[in-house]
N, C-alpha and C. Protein backbone atom coordinates (compact mmCIF):
# COMPACT_ATOMS: atom_id res chain seq x y z
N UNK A 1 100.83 148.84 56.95
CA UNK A 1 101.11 149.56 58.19
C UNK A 1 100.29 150.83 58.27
N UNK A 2 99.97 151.50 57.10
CA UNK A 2 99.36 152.57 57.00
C UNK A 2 99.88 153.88 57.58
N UNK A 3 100.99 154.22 57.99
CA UNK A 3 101.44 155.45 58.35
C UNK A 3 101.27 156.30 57.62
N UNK A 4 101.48 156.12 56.16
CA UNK A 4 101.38 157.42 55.37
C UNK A 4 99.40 157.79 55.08
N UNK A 5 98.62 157.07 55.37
CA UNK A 5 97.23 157.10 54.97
C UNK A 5 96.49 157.66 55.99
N UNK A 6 95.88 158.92 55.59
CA UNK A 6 95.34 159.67 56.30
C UNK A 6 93.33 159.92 56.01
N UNK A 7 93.24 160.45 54.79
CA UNK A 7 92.19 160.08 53.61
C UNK A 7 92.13 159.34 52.61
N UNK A 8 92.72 158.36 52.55
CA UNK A 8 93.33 157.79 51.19
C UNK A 8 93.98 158.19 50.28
N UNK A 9 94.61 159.33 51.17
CA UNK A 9 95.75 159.99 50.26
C UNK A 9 96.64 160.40 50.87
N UNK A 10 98.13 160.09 50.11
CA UNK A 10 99.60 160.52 50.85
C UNK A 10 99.64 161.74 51.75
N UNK A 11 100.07 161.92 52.78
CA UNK A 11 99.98 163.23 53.32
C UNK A 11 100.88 163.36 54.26
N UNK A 12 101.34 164.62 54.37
CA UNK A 12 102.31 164.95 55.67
C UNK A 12 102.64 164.55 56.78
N UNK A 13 103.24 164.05 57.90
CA UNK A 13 103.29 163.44 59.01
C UNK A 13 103.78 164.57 59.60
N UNK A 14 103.56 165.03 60.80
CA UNK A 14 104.04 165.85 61.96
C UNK A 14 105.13 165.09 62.57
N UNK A 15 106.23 165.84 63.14
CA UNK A 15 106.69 165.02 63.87
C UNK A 15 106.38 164.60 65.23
N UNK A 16 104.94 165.26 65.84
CA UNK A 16 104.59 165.02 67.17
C UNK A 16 103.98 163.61 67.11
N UNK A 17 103.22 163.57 65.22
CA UNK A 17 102.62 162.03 65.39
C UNK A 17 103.45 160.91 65.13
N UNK A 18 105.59 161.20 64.74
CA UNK A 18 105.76 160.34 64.74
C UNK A 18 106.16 159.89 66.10
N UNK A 19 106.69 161.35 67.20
CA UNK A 19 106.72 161.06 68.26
C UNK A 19 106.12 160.52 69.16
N UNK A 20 104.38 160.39 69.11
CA UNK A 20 103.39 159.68 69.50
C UNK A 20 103.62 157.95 69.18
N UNK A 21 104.18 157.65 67.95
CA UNK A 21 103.89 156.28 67.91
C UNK A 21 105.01 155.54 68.00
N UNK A 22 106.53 156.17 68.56
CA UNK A 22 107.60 155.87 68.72
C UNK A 22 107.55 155.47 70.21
N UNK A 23 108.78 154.09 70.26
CA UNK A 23 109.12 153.54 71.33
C UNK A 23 109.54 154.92 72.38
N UNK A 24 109.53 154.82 73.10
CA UNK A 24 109.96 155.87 74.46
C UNK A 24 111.28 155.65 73.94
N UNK A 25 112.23 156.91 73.97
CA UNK A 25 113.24 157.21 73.86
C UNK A 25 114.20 156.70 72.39
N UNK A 26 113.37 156.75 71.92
CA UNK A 26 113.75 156.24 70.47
C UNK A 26 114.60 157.89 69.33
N UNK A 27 114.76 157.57 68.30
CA UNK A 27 115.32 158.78 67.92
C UNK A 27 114.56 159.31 66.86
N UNK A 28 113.40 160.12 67.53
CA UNK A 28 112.70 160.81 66.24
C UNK A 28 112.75 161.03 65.11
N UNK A 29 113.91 161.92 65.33
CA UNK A 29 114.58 162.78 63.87
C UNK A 29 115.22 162.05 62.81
N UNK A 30 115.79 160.63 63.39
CA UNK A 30 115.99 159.72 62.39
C UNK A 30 115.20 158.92 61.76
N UNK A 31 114.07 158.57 62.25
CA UNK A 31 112.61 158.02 62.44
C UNK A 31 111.87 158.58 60.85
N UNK A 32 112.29 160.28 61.27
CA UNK A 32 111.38 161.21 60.55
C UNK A 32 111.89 160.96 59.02
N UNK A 33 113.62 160.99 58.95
CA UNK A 33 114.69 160.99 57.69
C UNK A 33 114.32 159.65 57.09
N UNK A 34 114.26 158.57 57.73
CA UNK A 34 114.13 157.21 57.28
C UNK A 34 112.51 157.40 56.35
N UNK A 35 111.65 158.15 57.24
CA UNK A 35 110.24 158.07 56.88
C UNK A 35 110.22 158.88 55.66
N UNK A 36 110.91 160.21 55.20
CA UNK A 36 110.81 161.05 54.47
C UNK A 36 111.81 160.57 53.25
N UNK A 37 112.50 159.57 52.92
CA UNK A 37 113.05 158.90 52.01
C UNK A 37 112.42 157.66 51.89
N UNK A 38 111.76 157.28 52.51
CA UNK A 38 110.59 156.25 52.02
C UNK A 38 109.38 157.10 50.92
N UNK A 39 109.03 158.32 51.67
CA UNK A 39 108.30 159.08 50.98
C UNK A 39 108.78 159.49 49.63
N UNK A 40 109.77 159.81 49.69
CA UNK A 40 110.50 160.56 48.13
C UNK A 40 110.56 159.15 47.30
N UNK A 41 110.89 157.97 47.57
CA UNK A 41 111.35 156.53 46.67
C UNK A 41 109.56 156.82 46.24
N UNK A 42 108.65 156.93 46.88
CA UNK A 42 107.38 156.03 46.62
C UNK A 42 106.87 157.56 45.71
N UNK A 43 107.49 158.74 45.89
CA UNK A 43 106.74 159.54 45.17
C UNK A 43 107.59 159.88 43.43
N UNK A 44 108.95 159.09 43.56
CA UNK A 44 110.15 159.15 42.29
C UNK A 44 109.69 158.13 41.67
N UNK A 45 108.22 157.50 41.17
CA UNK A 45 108.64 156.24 39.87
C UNK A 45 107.52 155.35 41.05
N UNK A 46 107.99 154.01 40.22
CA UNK A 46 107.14 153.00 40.67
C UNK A 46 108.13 152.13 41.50
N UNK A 47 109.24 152.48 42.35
CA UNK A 47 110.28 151.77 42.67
C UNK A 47 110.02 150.86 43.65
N UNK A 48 108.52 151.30 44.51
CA UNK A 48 108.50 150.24 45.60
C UNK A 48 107.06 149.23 45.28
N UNK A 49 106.66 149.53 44.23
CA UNK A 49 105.43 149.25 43.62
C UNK A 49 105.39 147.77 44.13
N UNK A 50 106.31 146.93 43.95
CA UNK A 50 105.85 145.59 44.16
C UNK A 50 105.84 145.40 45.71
N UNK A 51 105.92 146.38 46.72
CA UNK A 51 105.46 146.15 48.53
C UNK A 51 104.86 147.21 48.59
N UNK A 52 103.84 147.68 47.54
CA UNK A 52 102.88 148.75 47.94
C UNK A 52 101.58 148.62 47.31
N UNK A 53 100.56 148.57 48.11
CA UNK A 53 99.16 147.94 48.05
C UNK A 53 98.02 149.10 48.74
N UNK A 54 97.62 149.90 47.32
CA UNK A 54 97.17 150.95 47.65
C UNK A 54 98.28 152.39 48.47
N UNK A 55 97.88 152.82 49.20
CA UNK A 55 98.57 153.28 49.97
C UNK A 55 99.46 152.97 51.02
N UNK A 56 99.06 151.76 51.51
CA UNK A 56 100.25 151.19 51.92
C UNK A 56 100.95 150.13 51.89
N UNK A 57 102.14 150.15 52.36
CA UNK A 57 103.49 149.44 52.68
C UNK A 57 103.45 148.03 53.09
N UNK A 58 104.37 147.29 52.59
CA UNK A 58 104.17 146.01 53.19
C UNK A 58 105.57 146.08 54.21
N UNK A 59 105.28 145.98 55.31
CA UNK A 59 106.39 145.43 56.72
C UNK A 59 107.79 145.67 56.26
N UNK A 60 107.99 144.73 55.44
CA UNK A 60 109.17 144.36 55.08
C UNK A 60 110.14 145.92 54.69
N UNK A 61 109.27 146.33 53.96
CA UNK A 61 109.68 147.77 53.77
C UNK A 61 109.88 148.61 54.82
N UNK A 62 109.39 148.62 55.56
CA UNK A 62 109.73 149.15 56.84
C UNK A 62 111.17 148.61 58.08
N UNK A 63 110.84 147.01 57.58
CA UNK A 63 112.11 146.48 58.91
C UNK A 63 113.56 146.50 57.72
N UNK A 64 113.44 147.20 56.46
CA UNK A 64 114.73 147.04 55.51
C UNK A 64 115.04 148.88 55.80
N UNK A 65 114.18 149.60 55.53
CA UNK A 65 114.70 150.88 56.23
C UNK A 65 114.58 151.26 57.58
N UNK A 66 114.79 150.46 58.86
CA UNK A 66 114.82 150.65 59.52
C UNK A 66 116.56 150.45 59.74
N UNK A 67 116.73 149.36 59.26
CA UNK A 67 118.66 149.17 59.41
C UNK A 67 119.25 149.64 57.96
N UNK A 68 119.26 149.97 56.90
CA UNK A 68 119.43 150.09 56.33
C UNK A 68 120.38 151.50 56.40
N UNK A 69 121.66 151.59 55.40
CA UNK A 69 122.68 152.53 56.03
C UNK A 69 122.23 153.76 55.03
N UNK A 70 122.03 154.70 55.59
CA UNK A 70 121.59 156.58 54.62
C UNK A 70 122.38 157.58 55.62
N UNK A 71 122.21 158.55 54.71
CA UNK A 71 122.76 158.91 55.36
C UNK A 71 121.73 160.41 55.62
N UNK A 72 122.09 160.95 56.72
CA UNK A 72 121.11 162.40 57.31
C UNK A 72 121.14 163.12 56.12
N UNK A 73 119.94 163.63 55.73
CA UNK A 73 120.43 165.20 54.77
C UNK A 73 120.47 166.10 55.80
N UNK A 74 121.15 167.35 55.12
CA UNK A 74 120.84 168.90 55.65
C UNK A 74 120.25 170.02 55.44
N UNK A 75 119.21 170.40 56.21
CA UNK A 75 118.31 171.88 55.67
C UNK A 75 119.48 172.51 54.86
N UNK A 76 118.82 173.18 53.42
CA UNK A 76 119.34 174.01 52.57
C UNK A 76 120.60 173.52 51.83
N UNK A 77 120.59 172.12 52.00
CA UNK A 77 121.48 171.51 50.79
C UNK A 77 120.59 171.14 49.42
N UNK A 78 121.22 171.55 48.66
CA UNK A 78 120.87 170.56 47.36
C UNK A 78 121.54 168.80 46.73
N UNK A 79 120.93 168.41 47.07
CA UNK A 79 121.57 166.93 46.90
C UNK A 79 121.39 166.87 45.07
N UNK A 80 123.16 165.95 44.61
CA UNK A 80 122.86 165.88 43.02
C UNK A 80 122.36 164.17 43.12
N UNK A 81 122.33 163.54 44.41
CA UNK A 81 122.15 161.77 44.09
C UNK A 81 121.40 161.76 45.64
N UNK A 82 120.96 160.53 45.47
CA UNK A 82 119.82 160.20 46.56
C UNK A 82 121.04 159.99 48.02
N UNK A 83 120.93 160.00 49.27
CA UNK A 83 121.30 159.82 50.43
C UNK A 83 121.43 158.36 50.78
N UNK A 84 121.52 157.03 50.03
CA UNK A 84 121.61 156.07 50.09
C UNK A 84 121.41 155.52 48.99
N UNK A 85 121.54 154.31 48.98
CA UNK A 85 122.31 153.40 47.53
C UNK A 85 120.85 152.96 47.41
N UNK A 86 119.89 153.03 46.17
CA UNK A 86 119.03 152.79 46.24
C UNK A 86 118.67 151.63 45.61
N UNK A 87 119.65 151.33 44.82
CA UNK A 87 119.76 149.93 43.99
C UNK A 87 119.84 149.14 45.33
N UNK A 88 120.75 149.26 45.77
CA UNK A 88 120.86 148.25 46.98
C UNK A 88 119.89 147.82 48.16
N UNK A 89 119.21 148.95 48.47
CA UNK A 89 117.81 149.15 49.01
C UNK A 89 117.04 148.39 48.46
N UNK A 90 116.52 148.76 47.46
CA UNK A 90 115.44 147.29 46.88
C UNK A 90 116.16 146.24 46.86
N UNK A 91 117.47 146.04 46.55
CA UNK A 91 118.05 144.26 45.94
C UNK A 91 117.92 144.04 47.71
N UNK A 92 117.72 144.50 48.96
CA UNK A 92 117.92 144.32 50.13
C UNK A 92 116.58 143.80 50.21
N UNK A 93 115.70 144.45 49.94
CA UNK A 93 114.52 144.24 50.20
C UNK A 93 113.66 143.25 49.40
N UNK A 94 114.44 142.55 48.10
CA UNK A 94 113.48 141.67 47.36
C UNK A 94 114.41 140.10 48.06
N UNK A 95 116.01 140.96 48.30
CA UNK A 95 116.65 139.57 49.31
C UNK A 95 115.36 138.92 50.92
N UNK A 96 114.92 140.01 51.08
CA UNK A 96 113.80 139.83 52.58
C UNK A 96 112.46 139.10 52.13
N UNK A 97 112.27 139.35 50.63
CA UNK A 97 110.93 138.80 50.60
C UNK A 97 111.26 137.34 50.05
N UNK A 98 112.48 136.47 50.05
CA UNK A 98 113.13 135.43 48.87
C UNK A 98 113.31 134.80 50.75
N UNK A 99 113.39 135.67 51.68
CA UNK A 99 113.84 134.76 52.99
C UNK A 99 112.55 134.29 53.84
N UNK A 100 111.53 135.43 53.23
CA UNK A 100 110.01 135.23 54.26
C UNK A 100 109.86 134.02 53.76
């Protein structure tokens, strides 16, 4: 999909460019949370290693955090555990590649 590939290297997203490539009236800010815990899994370990090819993502990874239940963080919290079940996240997502 390449969202995160800018130079061939991971980099920041604005939220105007995710607002640019979002459906009309879609919900940014959740858009952004979904996108920025994709970012933290792929920058904690090798956890998504087997749907990641170079810099980017394979689909699937994308249509499993798109429904997938997390929950919002909040500016100036410290979280002691991730915002969603992350075991379950991948076993969700290797269930998607056992259905393709």
């Amino acid at each position: 999909m390449g969202l995160y590939r800018d130079t061939g290297n991971a980099g920041a997203i604005s939220f105007e460019i995710l607002e640019a490539v979002c459906s009309p009236g879609a919900n940014v800010s959740a858009v952004w949370g979904r996108s920025s815990m994709l970012t933290m899994l792929r920058l904690t370990g090798q956890r998504l290693s087997p749907w990641q090819h170079e810099e980017d993502l394979d689909d699937s990874v994308f249509r499993v955090a798109a429904t997938f239940p997390m929950e919002g963080m909040k500016r100036g919290v410290i979280y002691s555990e991730w915002p969603l079940d992350v075991d379950g996240f991948l076993e969700r997502l290797r269930q998607q590649d056992g259905a393709s």
